[in-house]
C-alpha atoms as a PDB file:
ATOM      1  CA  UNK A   1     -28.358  12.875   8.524  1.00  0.00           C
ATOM      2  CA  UNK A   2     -26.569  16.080   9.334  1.00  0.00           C
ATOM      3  CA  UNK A   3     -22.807  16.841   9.270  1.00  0.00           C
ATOM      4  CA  UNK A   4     -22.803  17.073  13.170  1.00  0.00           C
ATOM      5  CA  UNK A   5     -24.504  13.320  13.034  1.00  0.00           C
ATOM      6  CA  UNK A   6     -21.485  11.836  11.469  1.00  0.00           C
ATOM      7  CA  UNK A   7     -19.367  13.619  13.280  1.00  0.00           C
ATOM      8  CA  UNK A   8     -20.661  12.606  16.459  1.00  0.00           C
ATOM      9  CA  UNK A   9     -20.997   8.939  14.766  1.00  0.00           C
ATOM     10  CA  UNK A  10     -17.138   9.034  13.583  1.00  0.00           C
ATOM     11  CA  UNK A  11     -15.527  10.193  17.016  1.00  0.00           C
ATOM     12  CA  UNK A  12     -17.672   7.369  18.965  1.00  0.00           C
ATOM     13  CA  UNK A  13     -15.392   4.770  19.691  1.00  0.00           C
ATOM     14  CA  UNK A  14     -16.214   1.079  18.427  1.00  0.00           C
ATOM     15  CA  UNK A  15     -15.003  -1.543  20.881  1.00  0.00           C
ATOM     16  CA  UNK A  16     -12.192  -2.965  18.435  1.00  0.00           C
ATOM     17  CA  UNK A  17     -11.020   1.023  18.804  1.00  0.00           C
ATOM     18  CA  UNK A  18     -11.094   0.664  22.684  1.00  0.00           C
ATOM     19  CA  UNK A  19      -9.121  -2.398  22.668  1.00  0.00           C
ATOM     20  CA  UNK A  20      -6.656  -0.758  20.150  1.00  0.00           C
ATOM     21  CA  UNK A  21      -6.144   2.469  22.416  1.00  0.00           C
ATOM     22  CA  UNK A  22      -5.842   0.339  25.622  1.00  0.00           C
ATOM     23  CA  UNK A  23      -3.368  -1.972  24.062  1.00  0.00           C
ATOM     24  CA  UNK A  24      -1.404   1.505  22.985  1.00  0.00           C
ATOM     25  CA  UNK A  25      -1.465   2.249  26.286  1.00  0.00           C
ATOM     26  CA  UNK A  26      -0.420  -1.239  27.626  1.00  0.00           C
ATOM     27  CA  UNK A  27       2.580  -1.834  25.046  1.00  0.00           C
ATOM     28  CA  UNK A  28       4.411   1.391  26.650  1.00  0.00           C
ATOM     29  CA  UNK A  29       5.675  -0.774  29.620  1.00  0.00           C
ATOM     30  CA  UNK A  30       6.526  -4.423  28.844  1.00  0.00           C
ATOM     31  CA  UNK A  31       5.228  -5.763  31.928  1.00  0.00           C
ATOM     32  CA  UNK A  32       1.613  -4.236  31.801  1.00  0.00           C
ATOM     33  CA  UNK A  33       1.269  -5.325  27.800  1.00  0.00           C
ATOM     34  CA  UNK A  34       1.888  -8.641  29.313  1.00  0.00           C
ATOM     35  CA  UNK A  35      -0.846  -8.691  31.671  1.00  0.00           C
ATOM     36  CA  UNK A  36      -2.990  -6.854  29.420  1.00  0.00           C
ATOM     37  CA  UNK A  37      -2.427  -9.686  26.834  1.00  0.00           C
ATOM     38  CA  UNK A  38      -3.066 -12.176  29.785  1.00  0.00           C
ATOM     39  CA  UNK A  39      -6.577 -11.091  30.331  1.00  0.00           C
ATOM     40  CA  UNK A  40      -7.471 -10.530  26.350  1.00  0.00           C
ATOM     41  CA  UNK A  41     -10.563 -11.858  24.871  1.00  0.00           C
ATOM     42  CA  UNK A  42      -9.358 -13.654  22.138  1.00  0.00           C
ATOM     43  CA  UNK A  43     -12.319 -14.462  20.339  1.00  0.00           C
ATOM     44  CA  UNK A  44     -13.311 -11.410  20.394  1.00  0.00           C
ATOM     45  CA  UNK A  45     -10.028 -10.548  18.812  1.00  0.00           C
ATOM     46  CA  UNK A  46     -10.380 -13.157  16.592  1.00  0.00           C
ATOM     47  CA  UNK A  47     -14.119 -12.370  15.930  1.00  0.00           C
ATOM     48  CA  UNK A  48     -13.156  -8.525  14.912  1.00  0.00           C
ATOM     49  CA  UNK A  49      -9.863  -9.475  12.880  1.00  0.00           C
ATOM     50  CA  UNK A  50      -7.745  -7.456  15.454  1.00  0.00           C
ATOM     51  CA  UNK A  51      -4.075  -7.057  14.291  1.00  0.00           C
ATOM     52  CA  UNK A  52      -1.428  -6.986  17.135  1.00  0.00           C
ATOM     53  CA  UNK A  53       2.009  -8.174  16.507  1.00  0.00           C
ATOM     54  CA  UNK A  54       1.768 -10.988  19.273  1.00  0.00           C
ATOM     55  CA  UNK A  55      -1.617 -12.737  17.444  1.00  0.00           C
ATOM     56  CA  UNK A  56      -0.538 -15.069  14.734  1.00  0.00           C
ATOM     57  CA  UNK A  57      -2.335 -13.380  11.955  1.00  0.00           C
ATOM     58  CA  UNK A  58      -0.640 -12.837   8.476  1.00  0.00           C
ATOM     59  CA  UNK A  59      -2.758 -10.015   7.035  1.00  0.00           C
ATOM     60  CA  UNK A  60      -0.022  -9.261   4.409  1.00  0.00           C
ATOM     61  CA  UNK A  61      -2.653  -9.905   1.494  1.00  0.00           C
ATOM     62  CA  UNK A  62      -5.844  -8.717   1.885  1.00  0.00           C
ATOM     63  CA  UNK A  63      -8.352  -9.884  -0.889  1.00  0.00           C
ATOM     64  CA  UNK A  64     -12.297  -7.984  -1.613  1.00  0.00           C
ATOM     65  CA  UNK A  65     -13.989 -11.070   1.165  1.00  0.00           C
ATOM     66  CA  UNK A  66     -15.055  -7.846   3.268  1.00  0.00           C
ATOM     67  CA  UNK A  67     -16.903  -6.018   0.531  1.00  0.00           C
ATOM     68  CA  UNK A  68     -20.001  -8.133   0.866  1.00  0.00           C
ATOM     69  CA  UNK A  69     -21.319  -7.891  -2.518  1.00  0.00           C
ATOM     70  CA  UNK A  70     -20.813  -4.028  -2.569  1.00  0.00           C
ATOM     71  CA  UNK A  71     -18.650  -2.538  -4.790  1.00  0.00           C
ATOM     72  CA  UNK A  72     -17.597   0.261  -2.698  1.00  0.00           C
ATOM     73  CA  UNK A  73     -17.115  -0.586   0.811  1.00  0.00           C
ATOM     74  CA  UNK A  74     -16.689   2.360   3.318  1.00  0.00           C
ATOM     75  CA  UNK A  75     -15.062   2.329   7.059  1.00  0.00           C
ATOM     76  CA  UNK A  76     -13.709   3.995   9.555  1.00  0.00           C
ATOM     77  CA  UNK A  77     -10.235   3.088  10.107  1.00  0.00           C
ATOM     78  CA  UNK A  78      -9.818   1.715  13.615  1.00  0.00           C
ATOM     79  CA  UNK A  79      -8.086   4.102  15.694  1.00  0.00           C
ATOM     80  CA  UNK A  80      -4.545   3.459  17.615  1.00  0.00           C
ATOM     81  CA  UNK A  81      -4.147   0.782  15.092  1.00  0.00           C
ATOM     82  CA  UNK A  82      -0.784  -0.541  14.673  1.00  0.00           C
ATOM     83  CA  UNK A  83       1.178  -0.546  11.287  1.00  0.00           C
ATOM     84  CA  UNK A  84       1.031  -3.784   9.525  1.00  0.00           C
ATOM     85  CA  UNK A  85       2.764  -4.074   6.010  1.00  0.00           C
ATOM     86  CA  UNK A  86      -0.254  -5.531   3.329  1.00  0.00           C
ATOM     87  CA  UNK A  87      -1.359  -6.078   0.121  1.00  0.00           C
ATOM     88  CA  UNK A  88      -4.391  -5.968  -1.550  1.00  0.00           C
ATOM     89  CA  UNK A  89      -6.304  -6.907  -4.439  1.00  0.00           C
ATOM     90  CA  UNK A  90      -8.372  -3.893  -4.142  1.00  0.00           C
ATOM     91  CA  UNK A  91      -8.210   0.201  -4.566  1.00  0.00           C
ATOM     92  CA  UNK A  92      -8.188   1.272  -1.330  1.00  0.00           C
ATOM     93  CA  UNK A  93      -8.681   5.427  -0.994  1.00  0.00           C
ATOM     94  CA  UNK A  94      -8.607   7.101   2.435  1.00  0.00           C
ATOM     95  CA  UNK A  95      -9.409  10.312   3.236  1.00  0.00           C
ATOM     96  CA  UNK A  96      -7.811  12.391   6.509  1.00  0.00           C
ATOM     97  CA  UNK A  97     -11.326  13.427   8.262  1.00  0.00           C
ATOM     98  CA  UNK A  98      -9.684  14.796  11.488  1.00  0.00           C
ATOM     99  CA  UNK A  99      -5.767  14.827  12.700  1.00  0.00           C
ATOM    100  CA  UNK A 100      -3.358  12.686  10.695  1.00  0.00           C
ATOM    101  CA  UNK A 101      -1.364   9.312  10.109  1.00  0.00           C
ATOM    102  CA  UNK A 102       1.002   7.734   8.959  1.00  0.00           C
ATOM    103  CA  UNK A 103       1.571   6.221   5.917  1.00  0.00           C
ATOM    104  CA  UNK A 104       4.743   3.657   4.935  1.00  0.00           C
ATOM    105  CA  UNK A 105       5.132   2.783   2.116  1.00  0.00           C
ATOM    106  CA  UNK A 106       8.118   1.873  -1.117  1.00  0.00           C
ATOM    107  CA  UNK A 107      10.728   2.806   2.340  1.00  0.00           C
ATOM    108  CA  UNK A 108       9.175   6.327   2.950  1.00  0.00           C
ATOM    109  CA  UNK A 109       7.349   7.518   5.404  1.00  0.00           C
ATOM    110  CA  UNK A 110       4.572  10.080   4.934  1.00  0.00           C
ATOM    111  CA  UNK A 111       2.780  11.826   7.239  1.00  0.00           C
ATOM    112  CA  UNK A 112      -0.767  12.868   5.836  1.00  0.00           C
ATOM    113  CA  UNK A 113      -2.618  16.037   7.613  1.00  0.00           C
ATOM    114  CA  UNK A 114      -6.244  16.742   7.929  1.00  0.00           C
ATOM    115  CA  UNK A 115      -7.871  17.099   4.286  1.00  0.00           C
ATOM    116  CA  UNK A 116      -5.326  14.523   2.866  1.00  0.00           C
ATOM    117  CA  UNK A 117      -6.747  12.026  -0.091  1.00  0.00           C
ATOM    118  CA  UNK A 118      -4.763   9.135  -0.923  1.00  0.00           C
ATOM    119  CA  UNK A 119      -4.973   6.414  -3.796  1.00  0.00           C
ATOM    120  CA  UNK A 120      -3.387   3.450  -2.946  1.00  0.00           C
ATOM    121  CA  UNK A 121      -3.173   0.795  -6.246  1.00  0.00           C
ATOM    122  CA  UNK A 122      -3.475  -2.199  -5.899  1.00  0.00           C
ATOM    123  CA  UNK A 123      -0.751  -4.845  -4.952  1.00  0.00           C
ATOM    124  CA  UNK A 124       1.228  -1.808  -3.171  1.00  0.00           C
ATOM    125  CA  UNK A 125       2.725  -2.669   0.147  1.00  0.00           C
ATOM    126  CA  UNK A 126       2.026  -0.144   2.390  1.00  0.00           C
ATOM    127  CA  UNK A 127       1.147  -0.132   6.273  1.00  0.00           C
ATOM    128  CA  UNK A 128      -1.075   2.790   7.880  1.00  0.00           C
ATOM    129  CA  UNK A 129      -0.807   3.278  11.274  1.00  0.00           C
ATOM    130  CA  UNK A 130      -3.566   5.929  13.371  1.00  0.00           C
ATOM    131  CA  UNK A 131      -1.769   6.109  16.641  1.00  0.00           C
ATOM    132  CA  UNK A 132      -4.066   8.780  18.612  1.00  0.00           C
ATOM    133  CA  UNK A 133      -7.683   9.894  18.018  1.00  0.00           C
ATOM    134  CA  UNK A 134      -7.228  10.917  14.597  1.00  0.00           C
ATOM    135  CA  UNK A 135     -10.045   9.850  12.378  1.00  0.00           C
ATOM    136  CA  UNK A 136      -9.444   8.548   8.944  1.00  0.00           C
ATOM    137  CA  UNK A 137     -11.905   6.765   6.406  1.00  0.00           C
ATOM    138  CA  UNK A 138     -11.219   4.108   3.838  1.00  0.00           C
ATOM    139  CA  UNK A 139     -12.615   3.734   0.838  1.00  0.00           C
ATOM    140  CA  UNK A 140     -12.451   0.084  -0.371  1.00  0.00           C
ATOM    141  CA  UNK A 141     -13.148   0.024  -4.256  1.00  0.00           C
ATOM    142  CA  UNK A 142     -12.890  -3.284  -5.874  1.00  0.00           C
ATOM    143  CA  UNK A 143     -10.442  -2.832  -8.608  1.00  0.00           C
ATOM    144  CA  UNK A 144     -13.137  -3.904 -11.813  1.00  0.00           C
ATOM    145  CA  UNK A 145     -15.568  -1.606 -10.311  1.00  0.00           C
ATOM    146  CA  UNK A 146     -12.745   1.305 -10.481  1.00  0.00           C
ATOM    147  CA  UNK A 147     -11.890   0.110 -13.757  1.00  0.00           C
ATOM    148  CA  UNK A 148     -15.107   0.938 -14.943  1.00  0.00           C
ATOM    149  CA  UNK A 149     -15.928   3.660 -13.239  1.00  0.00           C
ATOM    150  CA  UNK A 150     -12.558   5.301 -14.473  1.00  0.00           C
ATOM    151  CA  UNK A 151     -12.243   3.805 -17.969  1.00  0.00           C
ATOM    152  CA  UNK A 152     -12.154   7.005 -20.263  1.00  0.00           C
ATOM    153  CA  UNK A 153      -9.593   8.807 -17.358  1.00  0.00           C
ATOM    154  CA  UNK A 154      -7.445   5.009 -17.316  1.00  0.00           C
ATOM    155  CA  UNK A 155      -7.110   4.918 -21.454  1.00  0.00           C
ATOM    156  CA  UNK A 156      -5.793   8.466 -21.432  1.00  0.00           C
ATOM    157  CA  UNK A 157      -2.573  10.201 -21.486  1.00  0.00           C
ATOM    158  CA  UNK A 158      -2.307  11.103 -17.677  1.00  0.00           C
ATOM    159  CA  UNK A 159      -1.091  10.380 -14.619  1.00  0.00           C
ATOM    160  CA  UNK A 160      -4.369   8.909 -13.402  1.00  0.00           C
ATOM    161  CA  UNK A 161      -3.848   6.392 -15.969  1.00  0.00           C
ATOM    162  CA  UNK A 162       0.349   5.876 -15.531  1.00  0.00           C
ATOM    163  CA  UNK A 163      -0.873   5.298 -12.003  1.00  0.00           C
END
């Protein structure tokens, strides 16, 4: 597969990322979120774990369920996603493929550019929030396989390992 094949794969929207961008859309005038709620599939919703604030879903701890007996598990993070606050029980490492987000997290907000890497440890609350057509990937890494993978760098005297 070529670099302009998962390019072309990455900017395709999925249909949770359709739902997310029209739901953007919707949620800048109260009365057409309303309607747009109205008419909602919610098992699809429910089916693709879409997070709105007006679903009663508590993703604020997420544990390695997803990672399907993979150790690394990699995805495209669903554009014009809202910000939720979470948790989880895994290393989760995304990289800024095109645009940028936003990251919250400890009270600060950072804004991450194109080319951006970021470790997140686990148990850190922290929300992410893709509000355009910015692309971003996760990497999900469950935390014994980074353990492993990392064990010389974690025993040292370094800020991998303080981390």
């Amino acid at each position: 597969m070529s670099y302009l094949d998962i390019d072309r794969i990455l900017k395709e929207y999925t249909p949770s990322e359709l739902f997310y961008r029209d739901y953007y859309f919707a949620k800048q005038e109260p009365v057409k979120l309303q309607d747009f709620l109205a008419h909602a599939d919610y098992e699809f919703l429910k089916k693709n774990l879409i997070l709105i604030p007006e679903l009663p879903f508590d993703p604020s701890y997420m544990t390695e369920d997803e990672f399907e007996n993979e150790d690394i598990n990699l995805v495209k993070h669903q554009r014009y996603t809202p910000p939720f606050v979470h948790q989880h029980i895994f290393f989760e490492l995304f990289y800024v493929y095109a645009g940028h987000c936003t990251q919250e997290i400890d009270g600060m907000t950072i804004e991450h550019p194109a080319g951006d890497i970021c470790i997140i440890a686990p148990g850190t609350s922290h929300a992410i929030s893709v509000l355009d057509d910015s692309i971003v990937i996760d990497i999900l890494i469950r935390q014994s396989t980074f353990n492993e993978t990392f064990f010389e760098l974690l025993t040292g005297h370094n800020v991998l390992a303080e981390f």
